[in-house]
N, C-alpha and C. Protein backbone atom coordinates (compact mmCIF):
# COMPACT_ATOMS: atom_id res chain seq x y z
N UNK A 1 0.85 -1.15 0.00
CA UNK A 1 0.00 0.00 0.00
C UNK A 1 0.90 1.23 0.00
N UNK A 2 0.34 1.93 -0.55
CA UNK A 2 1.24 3.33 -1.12
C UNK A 2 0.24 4.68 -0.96
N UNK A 3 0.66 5.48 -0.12
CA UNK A 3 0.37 6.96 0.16
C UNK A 3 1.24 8.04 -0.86
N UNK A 4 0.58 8.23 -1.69
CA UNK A 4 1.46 9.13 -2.91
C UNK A 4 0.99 10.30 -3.26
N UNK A 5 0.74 11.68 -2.39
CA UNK A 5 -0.19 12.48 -2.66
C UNK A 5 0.70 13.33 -3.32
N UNK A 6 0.46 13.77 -4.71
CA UNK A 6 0.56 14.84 -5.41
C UNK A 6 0.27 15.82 -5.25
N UNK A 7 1.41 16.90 -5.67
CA UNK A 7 1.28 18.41 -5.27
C UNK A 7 1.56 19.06 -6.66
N UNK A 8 0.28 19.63 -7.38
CA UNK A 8 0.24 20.00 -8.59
C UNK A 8 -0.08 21.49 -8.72
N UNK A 9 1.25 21.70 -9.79
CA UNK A 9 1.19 23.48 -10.22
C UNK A 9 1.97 24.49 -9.06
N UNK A 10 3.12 24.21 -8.90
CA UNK A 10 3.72 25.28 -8.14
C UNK A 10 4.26 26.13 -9.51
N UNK A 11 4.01 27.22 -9.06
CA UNK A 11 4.79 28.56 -10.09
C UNK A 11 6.42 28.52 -10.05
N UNK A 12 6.69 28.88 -11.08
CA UNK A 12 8.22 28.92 -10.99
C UNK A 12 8.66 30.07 -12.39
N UNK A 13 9.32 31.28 -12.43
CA UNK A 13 9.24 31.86 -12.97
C UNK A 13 8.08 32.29 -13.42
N UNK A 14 7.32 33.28 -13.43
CA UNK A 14 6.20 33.44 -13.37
C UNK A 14 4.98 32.43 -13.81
N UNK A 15 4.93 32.26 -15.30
CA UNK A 15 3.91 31.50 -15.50
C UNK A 15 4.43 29.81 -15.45
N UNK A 16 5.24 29.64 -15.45
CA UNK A 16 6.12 28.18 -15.66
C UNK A 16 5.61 27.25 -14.21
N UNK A 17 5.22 26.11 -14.25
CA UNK A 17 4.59 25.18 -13.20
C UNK A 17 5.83 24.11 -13.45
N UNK A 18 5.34 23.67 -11.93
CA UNK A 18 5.89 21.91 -11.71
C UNK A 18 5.06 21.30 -10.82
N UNK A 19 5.34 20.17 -10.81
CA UNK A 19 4.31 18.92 -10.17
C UNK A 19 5.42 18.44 -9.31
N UNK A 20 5.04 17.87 -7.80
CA UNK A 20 5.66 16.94 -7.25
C UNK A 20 5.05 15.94 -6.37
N UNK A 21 5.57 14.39 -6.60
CA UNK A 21 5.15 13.52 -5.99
C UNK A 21 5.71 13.04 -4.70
N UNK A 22 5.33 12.67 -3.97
CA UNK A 22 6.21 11.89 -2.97
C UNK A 22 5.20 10.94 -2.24
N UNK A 23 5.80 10.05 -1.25
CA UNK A 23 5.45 8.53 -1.36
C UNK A 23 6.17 8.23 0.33
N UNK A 24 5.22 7.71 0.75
CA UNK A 24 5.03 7.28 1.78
C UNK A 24 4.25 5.25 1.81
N UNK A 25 5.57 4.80 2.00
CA UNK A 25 4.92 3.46 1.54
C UNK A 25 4.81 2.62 2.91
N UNK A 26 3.82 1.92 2.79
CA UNK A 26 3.35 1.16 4.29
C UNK A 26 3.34 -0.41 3.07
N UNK A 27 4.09 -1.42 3.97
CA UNK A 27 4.51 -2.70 3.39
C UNK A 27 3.65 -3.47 4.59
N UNK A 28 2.65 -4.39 3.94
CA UNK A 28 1.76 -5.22 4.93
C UNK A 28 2.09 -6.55 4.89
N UNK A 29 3.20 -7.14 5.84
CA UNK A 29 3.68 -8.39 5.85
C UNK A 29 3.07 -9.69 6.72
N UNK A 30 3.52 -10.82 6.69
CA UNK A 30 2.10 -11.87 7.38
C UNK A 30 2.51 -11.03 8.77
N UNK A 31 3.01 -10.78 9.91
CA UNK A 31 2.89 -10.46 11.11
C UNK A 31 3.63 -9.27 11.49
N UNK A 32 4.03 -8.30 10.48
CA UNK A 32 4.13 -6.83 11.01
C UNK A 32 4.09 -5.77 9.55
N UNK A 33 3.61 -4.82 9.48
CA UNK A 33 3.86 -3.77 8.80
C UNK A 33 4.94 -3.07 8.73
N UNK A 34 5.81 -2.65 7.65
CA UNK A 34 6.69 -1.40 7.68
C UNK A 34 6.43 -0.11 6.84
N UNK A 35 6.96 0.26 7.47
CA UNK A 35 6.83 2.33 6.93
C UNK A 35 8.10 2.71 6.61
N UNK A 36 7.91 3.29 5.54
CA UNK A 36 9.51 3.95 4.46
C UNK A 36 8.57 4.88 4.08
N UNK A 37 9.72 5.96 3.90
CA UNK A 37 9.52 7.12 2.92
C UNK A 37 9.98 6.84 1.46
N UNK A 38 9.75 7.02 0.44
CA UNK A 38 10.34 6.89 -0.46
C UNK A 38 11.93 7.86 -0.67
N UNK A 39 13.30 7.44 -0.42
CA UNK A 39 14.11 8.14 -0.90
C UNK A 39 14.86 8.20 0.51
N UNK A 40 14.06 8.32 1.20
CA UNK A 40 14.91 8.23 2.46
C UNK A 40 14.99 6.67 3.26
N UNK A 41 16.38 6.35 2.65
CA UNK A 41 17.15 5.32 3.11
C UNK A 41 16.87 5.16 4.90
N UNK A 42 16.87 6.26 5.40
CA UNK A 42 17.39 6.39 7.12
C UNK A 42 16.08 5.64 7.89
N UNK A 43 15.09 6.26 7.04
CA UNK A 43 13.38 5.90 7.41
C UNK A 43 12.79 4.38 7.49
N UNK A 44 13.09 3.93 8.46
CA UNK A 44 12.21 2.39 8.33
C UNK A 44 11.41 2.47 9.79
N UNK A 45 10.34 1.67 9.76
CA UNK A 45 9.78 1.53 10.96
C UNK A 45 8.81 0.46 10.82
N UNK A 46 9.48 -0.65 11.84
CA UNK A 46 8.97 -2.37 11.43
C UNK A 46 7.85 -1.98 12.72
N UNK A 47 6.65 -2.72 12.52
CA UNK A 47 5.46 -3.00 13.83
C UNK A 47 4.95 -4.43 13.66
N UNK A 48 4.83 -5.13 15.08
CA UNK A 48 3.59 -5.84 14.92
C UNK A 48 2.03 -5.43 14.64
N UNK A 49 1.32 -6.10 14.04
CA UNK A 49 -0.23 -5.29 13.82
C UNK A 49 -0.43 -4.99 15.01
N UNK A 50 0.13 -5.52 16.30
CA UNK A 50 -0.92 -5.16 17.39
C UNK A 50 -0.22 -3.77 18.16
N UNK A 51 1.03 -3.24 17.71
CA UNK A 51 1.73 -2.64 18.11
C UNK A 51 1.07 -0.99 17.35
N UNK A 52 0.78 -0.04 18.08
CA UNK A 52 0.90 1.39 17.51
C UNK A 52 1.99 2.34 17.20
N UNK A 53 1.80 3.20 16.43
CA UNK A 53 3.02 3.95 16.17
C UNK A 53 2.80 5.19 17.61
N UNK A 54 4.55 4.91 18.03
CA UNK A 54 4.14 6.25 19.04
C UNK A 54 4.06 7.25 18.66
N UNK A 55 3.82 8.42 18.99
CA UNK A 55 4.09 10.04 19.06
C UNK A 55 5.50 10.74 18.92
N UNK A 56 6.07 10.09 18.87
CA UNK A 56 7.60 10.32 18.49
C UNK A 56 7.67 9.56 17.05
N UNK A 57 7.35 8.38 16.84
CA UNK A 57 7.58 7.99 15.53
C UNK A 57 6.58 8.81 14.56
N UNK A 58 5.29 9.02 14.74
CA UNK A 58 4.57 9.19 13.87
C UNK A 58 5.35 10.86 14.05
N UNK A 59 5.78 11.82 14.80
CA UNK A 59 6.36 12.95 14.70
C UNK A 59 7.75 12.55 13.40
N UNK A 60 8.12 11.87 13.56
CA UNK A 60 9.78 11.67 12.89
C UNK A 60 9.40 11.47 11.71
N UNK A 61 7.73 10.76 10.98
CA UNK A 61 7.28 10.44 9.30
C UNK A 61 6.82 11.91 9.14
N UNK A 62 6.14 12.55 9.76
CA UNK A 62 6.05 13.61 9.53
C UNK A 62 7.00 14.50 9.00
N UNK A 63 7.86 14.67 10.14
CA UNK A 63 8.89 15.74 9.77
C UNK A 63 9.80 15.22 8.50
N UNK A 64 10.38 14.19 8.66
CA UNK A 64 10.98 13.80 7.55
C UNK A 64 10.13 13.70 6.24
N UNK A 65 9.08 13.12 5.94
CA UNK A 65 8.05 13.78 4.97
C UNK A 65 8.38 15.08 4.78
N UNK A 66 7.74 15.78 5.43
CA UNK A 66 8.08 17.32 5.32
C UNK A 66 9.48 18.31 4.65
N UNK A 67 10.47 17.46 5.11
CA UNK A 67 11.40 17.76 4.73
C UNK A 67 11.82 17.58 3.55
N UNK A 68 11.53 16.18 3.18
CA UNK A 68 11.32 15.73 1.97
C UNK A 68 11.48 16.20 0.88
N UNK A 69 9.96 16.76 1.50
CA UNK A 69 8.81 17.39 0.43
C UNK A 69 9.53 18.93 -0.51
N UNK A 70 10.09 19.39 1.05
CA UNK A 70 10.44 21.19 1.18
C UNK A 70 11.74 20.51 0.28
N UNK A 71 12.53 20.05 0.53
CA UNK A 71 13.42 19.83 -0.35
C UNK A 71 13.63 19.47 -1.86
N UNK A 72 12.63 18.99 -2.30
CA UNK A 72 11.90 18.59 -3.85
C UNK A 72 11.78 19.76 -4.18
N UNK A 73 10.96 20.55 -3.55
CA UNK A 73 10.05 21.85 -4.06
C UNK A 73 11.66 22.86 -4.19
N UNK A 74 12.44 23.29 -3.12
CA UNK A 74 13.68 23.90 -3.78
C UNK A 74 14.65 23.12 -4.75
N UNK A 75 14.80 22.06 -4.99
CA UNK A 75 15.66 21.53 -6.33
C UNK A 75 15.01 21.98 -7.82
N UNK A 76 13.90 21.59 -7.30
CA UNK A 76 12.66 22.07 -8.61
C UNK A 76 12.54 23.78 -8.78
N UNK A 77 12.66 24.48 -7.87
CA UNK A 77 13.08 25.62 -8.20
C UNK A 77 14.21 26.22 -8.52
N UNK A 78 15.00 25.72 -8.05
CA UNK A 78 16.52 25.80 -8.69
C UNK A 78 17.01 25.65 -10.18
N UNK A 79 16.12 24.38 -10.53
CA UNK A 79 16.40 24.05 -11.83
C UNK A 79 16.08 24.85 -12.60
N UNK A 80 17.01 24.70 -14.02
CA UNK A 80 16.34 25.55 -14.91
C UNK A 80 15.39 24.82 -16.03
């Protein structure tokens, strides 16, 4: 299962757009789930089904998401 929400039409030079994807993948195995970001190697997080994500982990997909994300969006502006 794959979380892939698209972020469509950022401006870049005035009228000029870009699109960006990113990916948040949840892997459903016979007795635990894992969570990766796409791209970030550092990001794993193995669970049993019966196990929840804490408040610190689900903070760390976030931010790293986030970061991600903010980081796509300046390469893509950079470029020419």
């Amino acid at each position: 299962m794959n979380f892939s929400p698209t972020f469509l039409r950022y401006k870049k030079n005035g009228l000029a757009t870009f699109d960006l994807n990113s990916m948040i993948k949840i892997k459903l195995n016979t007795f635990q789930y894992v969570i990766t970001i796409a791209g970030n190697k550092d990001l794993k997080i193995s669970k049993t089904y019966i196990e929840k994500l804490t408040d610190q982990e689900i903070e760390t997909i976030v931010n790293e998401w986030g970061k991600q994300v903010v980081d796509e969006i300046k390469k893509k502006l950079i470029k020419n």
